[in-house]
N, C-alpha and C. Protein backbone atom coordinates (compact mmCIF):
# COMPACT_ATOMS: atom_id res chain seq x y z
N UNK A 1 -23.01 72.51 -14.67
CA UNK A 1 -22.19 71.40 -15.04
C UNK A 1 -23.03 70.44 -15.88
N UNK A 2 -22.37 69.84 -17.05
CA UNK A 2 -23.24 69.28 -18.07
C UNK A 2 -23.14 67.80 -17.25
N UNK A 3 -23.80 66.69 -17.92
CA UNK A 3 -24.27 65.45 -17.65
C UNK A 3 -22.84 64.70 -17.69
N UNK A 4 -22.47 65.06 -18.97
CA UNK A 4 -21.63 63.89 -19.31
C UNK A 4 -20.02 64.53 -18.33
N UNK A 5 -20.05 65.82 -18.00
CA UNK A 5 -18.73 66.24 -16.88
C UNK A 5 -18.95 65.30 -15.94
N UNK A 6 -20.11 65.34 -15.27
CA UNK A 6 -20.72 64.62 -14.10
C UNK A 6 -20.64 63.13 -13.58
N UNK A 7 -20.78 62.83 -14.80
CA UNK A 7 -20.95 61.13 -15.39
C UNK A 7 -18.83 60.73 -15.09
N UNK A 8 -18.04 61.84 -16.04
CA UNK A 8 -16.60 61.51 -16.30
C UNK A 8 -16.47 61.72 -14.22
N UNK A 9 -16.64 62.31 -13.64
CA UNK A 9 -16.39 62.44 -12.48
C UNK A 9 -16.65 61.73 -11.30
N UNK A 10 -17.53 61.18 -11.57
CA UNK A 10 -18.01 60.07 -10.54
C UNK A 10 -17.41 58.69 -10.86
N UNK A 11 -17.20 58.92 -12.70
CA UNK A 11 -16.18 57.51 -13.09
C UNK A 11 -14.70 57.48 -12.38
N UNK A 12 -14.18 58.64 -12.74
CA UNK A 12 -13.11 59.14 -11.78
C UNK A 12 -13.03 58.82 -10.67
N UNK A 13 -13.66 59.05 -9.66
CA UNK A 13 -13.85 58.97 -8.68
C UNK A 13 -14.00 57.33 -8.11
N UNK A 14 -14.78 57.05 -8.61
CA UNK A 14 -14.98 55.10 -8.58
C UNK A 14 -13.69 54.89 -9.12
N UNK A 15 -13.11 55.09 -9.94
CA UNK A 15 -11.34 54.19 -10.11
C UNK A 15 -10.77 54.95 -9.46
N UNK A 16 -10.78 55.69 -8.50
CA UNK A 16 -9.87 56.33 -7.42
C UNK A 16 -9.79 55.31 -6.36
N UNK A 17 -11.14 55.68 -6.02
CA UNK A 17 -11.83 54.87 -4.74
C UNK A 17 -10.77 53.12 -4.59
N UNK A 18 -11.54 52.69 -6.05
CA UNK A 18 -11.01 51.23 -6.27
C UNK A 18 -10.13 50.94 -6.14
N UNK A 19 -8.92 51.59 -6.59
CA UNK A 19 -7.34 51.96 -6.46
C UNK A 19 -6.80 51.89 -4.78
N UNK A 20 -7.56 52.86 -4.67
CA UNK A 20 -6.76 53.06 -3.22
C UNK A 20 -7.61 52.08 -2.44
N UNK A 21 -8.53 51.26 -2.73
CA UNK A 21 -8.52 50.28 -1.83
C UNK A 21 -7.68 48.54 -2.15
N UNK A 22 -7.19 48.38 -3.71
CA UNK A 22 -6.00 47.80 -3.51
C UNK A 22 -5.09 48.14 -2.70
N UNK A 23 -4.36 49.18 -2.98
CA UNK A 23 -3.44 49.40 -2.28
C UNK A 23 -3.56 49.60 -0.72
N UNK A 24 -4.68 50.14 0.07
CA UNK A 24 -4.57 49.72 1.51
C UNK A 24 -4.71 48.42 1.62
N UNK A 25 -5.40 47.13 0.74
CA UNK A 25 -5.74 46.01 1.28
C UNK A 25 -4.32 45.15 1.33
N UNK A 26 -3.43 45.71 0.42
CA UNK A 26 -1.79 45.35 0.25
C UNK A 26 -1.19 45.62 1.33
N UNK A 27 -1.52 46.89 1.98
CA UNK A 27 -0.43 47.23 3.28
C UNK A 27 -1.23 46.51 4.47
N UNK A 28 -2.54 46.39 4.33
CA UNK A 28 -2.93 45.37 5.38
C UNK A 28 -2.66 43.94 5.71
N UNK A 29 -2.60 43.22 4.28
CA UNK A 29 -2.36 42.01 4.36
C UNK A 29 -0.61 41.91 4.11
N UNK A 30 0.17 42.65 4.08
CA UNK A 30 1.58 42.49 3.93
C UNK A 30 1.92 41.72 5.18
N UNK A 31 1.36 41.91 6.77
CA UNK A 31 2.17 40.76 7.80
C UNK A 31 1.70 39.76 7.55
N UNK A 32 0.23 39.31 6.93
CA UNK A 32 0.32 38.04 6.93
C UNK A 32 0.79 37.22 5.73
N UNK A 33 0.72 38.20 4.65
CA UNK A 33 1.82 37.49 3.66
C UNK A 33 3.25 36.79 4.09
N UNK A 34 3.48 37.95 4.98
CA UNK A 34 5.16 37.26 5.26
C UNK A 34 4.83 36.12 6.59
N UNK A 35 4.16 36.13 7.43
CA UNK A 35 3.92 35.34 8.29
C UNK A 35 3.48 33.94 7.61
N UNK A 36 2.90 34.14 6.56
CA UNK A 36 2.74 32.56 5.81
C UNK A 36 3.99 32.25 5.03
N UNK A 37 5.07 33.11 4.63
CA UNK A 37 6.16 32.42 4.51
C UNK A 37 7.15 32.26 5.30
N UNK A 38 6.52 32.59 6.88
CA UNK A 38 7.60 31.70 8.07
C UNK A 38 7.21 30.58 7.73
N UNK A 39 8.74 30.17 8.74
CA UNK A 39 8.46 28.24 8.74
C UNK A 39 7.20 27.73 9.54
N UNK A 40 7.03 28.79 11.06
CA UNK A 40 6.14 28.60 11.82
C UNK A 40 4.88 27.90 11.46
N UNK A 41 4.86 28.80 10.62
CA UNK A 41 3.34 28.89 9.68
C UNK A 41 3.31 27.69 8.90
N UNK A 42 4.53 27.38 8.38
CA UNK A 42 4.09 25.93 7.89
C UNK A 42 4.17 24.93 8.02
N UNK A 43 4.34 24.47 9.75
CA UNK A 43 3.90 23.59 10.32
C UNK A 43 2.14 23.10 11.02
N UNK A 44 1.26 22.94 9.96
CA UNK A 44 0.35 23.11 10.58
C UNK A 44 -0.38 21.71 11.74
N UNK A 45 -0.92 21.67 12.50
CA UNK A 45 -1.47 20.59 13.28
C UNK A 45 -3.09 20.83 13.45
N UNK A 46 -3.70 20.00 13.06
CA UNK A 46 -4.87 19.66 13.61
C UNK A 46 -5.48 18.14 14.18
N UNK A 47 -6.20 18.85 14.99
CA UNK A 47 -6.78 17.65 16.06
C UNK A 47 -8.11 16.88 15.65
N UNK A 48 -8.29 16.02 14.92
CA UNK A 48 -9.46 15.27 14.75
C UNK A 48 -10.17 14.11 15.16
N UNK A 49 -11.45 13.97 15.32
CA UNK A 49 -12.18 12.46 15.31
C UNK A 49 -13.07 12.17 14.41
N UNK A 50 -12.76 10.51 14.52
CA UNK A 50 -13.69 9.74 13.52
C UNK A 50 -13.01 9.93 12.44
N UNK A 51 -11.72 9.64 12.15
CA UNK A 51 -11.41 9.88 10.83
C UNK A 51 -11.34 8.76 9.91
N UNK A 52 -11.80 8.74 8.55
CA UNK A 52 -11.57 7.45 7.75
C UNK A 52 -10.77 8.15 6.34
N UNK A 53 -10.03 7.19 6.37
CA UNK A 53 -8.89 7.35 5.35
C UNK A 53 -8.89 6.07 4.54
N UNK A 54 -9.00 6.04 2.79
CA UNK A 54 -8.76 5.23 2.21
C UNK A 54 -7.75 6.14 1.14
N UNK A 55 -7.59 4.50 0.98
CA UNK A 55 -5.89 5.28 -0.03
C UNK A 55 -6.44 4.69 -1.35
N UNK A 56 -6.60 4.79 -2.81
CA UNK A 56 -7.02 3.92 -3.80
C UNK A 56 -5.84 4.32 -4.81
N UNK A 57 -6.02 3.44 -5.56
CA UNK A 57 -4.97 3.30 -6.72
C UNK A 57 -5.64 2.44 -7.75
N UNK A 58 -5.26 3.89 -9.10
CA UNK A 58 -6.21 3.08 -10.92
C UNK A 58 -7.62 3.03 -10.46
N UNK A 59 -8.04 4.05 -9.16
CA UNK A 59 -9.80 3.63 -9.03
C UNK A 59 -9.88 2.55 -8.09
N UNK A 60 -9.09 1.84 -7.95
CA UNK A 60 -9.45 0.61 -7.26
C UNK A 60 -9.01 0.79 -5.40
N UNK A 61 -9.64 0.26 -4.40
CA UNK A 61 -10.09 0.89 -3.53
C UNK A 61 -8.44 -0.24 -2.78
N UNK A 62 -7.61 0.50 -2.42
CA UNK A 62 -5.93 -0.15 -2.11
C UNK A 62 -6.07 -0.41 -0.32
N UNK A 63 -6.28 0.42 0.56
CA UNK A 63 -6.79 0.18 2.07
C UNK A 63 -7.46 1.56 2.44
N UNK A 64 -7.85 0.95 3.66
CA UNK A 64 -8.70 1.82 4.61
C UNK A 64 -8.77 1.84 5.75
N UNK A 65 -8.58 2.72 6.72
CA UNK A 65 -9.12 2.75 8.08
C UNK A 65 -9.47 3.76 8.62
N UNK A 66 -10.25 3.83 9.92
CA UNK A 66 -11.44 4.15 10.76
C UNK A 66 -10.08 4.31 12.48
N UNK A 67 -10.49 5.88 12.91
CA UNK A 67 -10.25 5.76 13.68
C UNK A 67 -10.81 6.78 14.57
N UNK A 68 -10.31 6.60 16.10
CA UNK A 68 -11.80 7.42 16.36
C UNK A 68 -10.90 8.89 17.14
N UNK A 69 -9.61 8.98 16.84
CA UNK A 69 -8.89 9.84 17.08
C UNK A 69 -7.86 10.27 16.42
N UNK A 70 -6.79 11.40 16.38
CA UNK A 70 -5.77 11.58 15.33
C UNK A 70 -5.29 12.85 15.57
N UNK A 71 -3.95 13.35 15.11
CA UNK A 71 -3.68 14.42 14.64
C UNK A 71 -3.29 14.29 13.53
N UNK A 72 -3.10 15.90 13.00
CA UNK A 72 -2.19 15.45 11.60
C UNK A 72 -0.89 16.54 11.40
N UNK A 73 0.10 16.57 11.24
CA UNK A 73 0.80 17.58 11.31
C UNK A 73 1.24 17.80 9.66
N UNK A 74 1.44 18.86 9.44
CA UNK A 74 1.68 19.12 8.04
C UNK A 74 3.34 19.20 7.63
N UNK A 75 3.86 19.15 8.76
CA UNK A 75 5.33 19.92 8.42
C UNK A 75 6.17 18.36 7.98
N UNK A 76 5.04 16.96 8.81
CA UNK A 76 5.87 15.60 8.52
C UNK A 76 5.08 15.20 7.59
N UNK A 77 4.09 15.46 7.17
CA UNK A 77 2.87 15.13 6.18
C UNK A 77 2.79 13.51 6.95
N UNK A 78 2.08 14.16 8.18
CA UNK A 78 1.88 12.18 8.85
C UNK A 78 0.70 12.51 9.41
N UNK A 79 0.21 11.57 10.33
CA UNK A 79 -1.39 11.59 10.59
C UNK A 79 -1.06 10.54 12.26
N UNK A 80 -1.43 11.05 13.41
CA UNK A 80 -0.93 9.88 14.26
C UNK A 80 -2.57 9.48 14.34
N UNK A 81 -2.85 8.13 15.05
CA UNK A 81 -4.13 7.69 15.24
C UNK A 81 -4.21 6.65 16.22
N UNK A 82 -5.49 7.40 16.90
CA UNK A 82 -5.36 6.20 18.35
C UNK A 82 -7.16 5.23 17.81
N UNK A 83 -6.70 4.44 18.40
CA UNK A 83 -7.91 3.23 18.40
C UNK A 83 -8.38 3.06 16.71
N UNK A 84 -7.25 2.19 15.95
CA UNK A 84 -7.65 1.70 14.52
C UNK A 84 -8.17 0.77 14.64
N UNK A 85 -8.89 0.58 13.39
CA UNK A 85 -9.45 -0.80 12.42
C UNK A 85 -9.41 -0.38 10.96
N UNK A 86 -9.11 -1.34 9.92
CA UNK A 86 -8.79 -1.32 8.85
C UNK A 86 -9.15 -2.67 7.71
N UNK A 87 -8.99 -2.32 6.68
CA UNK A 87 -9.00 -3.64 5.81
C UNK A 87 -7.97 -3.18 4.81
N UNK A 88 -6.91 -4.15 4.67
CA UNK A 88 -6.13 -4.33 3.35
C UNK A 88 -6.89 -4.82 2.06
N UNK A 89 -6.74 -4.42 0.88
CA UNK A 89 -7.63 -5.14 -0.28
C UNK A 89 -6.57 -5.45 -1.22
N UNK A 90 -6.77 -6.90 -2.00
CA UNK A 90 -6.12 -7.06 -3.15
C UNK A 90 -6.89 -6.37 -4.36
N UNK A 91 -5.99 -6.80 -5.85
CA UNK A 91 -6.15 -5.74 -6.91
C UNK A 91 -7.44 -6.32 -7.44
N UNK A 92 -8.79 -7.09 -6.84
CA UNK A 92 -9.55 -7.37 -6.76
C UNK A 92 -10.74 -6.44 -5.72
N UNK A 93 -10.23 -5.76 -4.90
CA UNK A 93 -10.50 -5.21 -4.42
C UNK A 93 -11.76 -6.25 -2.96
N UNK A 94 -11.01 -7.37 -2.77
CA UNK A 94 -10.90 -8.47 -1.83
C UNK A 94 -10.43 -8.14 -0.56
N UNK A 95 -11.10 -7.96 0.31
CA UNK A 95 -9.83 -7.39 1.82
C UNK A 95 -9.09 -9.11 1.73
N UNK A 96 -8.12 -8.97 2.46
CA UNK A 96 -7.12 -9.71 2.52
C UNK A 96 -6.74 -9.59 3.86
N UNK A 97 -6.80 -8.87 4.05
CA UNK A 97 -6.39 -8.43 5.73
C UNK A 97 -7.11 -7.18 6.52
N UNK A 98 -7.69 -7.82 7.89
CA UNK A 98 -8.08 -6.93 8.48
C UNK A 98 -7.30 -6.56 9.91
N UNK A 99 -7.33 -5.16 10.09
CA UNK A 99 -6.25 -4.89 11.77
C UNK A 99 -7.37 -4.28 12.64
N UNK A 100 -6.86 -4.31 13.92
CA UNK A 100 -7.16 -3.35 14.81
C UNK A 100 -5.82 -2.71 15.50
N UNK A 101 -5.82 -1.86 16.02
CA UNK A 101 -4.58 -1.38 17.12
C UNK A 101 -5.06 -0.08 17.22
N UNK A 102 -3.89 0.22 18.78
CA UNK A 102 -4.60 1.23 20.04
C UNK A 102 -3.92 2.55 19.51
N UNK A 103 -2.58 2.64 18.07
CA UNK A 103 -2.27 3.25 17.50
C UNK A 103 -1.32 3.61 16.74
N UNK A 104 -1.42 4.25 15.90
CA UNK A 104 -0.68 4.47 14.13
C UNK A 104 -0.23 5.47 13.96
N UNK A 105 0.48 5.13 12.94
CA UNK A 105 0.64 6.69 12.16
C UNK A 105 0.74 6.11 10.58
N UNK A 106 0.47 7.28 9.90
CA UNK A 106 0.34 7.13 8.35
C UNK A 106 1.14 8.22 7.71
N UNK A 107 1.91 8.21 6.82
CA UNK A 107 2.85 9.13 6.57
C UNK A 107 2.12 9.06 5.07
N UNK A 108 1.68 10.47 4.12
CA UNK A 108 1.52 10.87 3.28
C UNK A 108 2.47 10.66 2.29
N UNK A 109 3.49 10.59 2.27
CA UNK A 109 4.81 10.99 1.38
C UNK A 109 5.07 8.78 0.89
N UNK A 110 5.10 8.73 1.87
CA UNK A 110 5.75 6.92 1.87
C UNK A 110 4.42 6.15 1.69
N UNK A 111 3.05 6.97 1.95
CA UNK A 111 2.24 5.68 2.07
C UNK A 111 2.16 4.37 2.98
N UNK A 112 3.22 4.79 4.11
CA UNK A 112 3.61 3.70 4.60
C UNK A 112 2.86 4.04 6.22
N UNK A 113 1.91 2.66 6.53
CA UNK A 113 1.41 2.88 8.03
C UNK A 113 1.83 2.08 8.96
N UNK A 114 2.32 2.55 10.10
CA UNK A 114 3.21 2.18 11.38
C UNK A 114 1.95 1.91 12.45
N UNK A 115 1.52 0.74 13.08
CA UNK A 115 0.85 0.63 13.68
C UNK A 115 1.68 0.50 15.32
N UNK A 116 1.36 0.42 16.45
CA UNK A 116 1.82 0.25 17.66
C UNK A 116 1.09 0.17 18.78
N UNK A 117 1.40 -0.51 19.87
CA UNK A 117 0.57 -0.93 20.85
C UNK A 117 -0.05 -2.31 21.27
N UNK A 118 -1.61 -2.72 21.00
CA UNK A 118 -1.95 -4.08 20.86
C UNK A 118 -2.43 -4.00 19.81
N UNK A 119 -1.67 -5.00 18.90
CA UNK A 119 -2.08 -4.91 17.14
C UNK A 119 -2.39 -6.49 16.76
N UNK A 120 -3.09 -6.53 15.98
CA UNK A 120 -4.12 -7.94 16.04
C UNK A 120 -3.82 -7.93 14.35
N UNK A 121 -3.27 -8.50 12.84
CA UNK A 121 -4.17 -8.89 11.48
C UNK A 121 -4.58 -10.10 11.83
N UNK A 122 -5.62 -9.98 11.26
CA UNK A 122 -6.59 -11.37 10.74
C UNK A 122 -6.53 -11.33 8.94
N UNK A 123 -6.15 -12.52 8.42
CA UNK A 123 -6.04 -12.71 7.17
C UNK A 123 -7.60 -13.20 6.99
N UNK A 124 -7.48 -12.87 5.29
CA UNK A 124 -9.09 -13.65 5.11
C UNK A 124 -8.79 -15.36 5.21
N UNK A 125 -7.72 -16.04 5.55
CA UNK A 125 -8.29 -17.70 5.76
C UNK A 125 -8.16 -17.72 7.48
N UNK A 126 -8.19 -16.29 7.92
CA UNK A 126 -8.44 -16.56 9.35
C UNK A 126 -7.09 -16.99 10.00
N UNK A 127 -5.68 -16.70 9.58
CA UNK A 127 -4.20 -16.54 10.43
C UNK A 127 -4.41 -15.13 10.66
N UNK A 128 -3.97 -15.02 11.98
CA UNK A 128 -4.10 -14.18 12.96
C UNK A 128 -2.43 -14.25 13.20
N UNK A 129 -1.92 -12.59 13.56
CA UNK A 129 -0.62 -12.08 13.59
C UNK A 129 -0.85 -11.10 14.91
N UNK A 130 0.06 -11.07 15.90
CA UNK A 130 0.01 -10.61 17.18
C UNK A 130 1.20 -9.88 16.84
N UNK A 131 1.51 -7.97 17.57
CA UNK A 131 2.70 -7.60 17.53
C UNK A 131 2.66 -6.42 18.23
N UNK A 132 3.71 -5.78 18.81
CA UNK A 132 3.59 -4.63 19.69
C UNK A 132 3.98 -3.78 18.38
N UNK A 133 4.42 -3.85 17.20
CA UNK A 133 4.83 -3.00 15.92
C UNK A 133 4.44 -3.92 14.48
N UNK A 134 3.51 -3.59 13.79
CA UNK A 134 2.93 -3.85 12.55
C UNK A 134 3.58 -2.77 11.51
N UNK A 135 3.96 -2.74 10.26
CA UNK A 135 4.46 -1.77 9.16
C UNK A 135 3.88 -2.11 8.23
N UNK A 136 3.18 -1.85 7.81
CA UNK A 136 2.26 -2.07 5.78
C UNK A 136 3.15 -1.10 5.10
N UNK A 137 3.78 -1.76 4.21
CA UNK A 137 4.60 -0.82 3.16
C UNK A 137 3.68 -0.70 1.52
N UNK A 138 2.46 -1.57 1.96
CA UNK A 138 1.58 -1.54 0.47
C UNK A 138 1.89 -3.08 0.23
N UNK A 139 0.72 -3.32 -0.93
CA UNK A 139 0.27 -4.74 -1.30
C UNK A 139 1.62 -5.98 -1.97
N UNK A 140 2.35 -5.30 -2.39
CA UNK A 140 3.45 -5.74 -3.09
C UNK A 140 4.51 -5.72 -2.31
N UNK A 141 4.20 -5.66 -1.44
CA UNK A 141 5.67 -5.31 0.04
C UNK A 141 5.50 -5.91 1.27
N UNK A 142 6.44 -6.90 1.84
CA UNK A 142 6.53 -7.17 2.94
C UNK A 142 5.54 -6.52 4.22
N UNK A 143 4.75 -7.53 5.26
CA UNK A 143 4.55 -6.66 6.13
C UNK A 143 5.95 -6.73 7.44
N UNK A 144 6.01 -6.01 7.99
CA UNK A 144 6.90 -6.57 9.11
C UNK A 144 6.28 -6.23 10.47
N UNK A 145 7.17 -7.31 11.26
CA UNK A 145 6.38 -7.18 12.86
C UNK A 145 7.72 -6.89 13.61
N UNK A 146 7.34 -6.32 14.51
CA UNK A 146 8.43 -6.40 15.10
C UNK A 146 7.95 -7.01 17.24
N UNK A 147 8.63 -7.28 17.99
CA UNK A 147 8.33 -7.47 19.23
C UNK A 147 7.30 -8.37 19.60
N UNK A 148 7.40 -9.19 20.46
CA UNK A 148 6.42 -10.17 21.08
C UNK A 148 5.40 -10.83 19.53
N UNK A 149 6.12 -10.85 18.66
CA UNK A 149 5.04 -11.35 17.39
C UNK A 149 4.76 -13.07 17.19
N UNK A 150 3.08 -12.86 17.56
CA UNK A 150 2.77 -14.34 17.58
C UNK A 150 2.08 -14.78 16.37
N UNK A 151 2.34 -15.79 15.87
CA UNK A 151 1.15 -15.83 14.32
C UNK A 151 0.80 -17.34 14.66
N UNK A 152 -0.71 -16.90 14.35
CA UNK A 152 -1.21 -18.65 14.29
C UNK A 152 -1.54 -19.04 12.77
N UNK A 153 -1.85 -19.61 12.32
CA UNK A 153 -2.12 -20.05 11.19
C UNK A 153 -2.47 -21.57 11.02
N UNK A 154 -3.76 -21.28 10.45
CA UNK A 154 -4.94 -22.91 10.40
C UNK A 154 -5.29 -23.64 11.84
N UNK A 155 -4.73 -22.94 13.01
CA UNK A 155 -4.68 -23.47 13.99
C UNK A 155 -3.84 -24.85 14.41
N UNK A 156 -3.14 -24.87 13.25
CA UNK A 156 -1.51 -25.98 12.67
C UNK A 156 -0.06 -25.06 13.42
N UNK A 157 -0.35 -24.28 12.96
CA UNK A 157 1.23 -24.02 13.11
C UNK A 157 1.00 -22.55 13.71
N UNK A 158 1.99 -22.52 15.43
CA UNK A 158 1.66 -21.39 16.40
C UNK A 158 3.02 -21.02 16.76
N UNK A 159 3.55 -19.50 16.07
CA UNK A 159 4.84 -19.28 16.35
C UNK A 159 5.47 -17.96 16.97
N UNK A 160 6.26 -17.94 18.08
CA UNK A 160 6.53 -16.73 18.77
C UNK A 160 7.73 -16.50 18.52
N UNK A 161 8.25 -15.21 18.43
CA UNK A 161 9.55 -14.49 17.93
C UNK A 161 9.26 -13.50 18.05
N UNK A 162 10.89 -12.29 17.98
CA UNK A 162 11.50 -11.01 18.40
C UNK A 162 10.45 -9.98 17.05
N UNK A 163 10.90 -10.74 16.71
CA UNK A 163 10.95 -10.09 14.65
C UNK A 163 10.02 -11.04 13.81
N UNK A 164 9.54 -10.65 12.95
CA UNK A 164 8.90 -11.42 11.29
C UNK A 164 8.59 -10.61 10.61
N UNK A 165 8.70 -11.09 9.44
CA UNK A 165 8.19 -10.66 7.67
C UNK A 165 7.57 -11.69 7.29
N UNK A 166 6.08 -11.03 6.79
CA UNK A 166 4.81 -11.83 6.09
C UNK A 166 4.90 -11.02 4.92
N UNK A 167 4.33 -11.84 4.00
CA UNK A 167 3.62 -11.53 2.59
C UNK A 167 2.37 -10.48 3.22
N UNK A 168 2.17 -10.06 2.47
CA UNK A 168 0.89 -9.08 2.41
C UNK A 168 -0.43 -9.78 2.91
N UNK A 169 -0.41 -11.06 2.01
CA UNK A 169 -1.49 -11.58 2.55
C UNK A 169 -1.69 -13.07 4.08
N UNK A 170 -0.22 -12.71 4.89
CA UNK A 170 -0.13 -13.66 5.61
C UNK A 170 0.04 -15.13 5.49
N UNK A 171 0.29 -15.13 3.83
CA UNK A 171 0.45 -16.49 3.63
C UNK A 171 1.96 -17.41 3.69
N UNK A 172 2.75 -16.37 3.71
CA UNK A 172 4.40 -16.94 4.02
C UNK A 172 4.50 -15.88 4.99
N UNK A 173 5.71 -16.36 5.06
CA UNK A 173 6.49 -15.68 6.90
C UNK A 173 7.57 -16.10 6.93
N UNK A 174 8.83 -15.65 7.52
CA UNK A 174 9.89 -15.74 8.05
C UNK A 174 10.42 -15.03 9.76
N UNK A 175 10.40 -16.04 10.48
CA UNK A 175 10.48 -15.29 11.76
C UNK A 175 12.06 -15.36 12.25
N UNK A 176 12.73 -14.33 12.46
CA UNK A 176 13.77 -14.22 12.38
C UNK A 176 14.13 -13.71 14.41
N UNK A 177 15.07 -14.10 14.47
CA UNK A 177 16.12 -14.41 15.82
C UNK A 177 15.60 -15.69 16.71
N UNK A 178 15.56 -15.49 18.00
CA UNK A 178 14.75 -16.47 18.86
C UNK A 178 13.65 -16.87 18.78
N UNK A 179 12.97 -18.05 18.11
CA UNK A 179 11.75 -18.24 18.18
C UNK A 179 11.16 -19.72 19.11
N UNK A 180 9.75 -19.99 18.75
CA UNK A 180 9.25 -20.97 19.12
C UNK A 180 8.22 -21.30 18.35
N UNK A 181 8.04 -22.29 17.91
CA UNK A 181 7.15 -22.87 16.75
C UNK A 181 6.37 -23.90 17.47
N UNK A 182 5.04 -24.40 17.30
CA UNK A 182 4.47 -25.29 17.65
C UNK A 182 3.98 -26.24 16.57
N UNK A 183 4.23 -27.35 16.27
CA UNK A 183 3.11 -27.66 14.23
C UNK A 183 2.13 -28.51 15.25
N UNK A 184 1.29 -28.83 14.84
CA UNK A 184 -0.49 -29.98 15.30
C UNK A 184 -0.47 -30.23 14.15
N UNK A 185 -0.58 -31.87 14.21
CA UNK A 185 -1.40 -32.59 12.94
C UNK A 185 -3.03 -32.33 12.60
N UNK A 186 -3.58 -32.32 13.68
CA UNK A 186 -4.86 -32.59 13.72
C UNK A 186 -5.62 -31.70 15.35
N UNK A 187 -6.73 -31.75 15.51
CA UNK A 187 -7.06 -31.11 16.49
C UNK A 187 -6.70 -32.18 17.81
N UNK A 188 -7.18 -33.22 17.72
CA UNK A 188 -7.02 -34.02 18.82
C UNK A 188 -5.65 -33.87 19.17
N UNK A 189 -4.53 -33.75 18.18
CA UNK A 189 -3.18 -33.30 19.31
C UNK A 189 -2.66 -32.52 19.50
N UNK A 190 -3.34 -31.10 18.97
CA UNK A 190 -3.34 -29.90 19.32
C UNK A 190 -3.78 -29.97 20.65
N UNK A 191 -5.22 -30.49 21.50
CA UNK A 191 -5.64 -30.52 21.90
C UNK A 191 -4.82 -31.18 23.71
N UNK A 192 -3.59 -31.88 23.21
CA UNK A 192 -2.94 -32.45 24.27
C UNK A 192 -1.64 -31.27 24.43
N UNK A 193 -1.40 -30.44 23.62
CA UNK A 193 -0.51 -29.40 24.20
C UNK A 193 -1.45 -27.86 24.66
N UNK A 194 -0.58 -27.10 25.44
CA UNK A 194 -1.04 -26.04 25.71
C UNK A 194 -0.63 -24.80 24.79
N UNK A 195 -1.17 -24.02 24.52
CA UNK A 195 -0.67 -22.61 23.56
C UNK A 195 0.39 -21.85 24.28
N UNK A 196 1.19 -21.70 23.57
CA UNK A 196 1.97 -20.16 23.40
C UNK A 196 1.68 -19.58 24.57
């Protein structure tokens, strides 16, 4: 047998080989092809810690938070999270607002984070917002509170209600159904009533 028969035969042979191992790797992976287009399959969940999530927009750094637990499910594109802290930033990239709470969720699709539990903002002039439900819809959007929501502000004006909507940066408010408002001129007659 000459060289070059030898040579055509072993070429042969190598695109045989090659061939038929497409085609078994096709009949092997055919269940999980179709198993990734169940629905099953595309609900995925994972369990994480320590997660930090910032969201930015044009480069510029929009919020962030730190938490030290979470899942995430894929099928709601949401993220739940226990024990947050966070900072809101203006288009300065200024926090404006900082939270804590015992837990969240963050929905991918809306951008929008649902806090719940004991939820604390602190604005940067230092008004502080109390609520068993916090909602950040983003910088340009209402925050809303919902339940037991207390806001102090300058240590002047201390107000409890069902419901409220703040500006982003805590600087207006509207507290809507039953409330209670306290105003102080000054500390000394702050100082003769009791808090909230």
């Amino acid at each position: 047998m000459s060289k070059k028969r030898l040579v055509k035969i072993l070429i042969l042979s190598l695109i045989l080989l090659i061939s038929w191992g497409f085609v078994w790797s096709w009949f092997i992976t055919r269940t999980v092809r179709k198993n990734s287009k169940d629905s099953n399959m595309k609900n995925q969940h994972a369990i994480v810690k320590n997660i930090i999530v910032t969201e930015t927009q044009n480069e510029k750094k929009y919020w962030e938070f730190y938490a030290k637990s979470g899942e995430y499910n894929s099928e709601h594109n949401s993220v739940q999270l226990n024990d947050v802290i966070g900072n809101f930033y203006d288009k300065n990239e200024v926090v404006v607002v900082s939270f804590k709470s015992n837990k969240g969720n963050y929905d991918e699709k809306t951008k929008k984070v649902v806090l719940n539990g004991d939820n604390l903002f602190v604005s940067k002039d230092g008004s502080q917002l109390y609520a068993d439900e916090l909602i950040w819809q983003g910088q340009d959007k209402d925050i809303l509170a919902n339940g037991n929501v207390q806001f102090i502000q300058d240590g002047k004006i201390i107000t409890k209600s069902q419901k409220a909507v703040f500006n982003s940066t805590l600087t207006n408010f509207k507290v809507i159904g039953k409330t209670k408002t306290k105003l102080f001129a000054d500390e000394e007659t702050k100082k003769k009533y009791t808090q909230l």
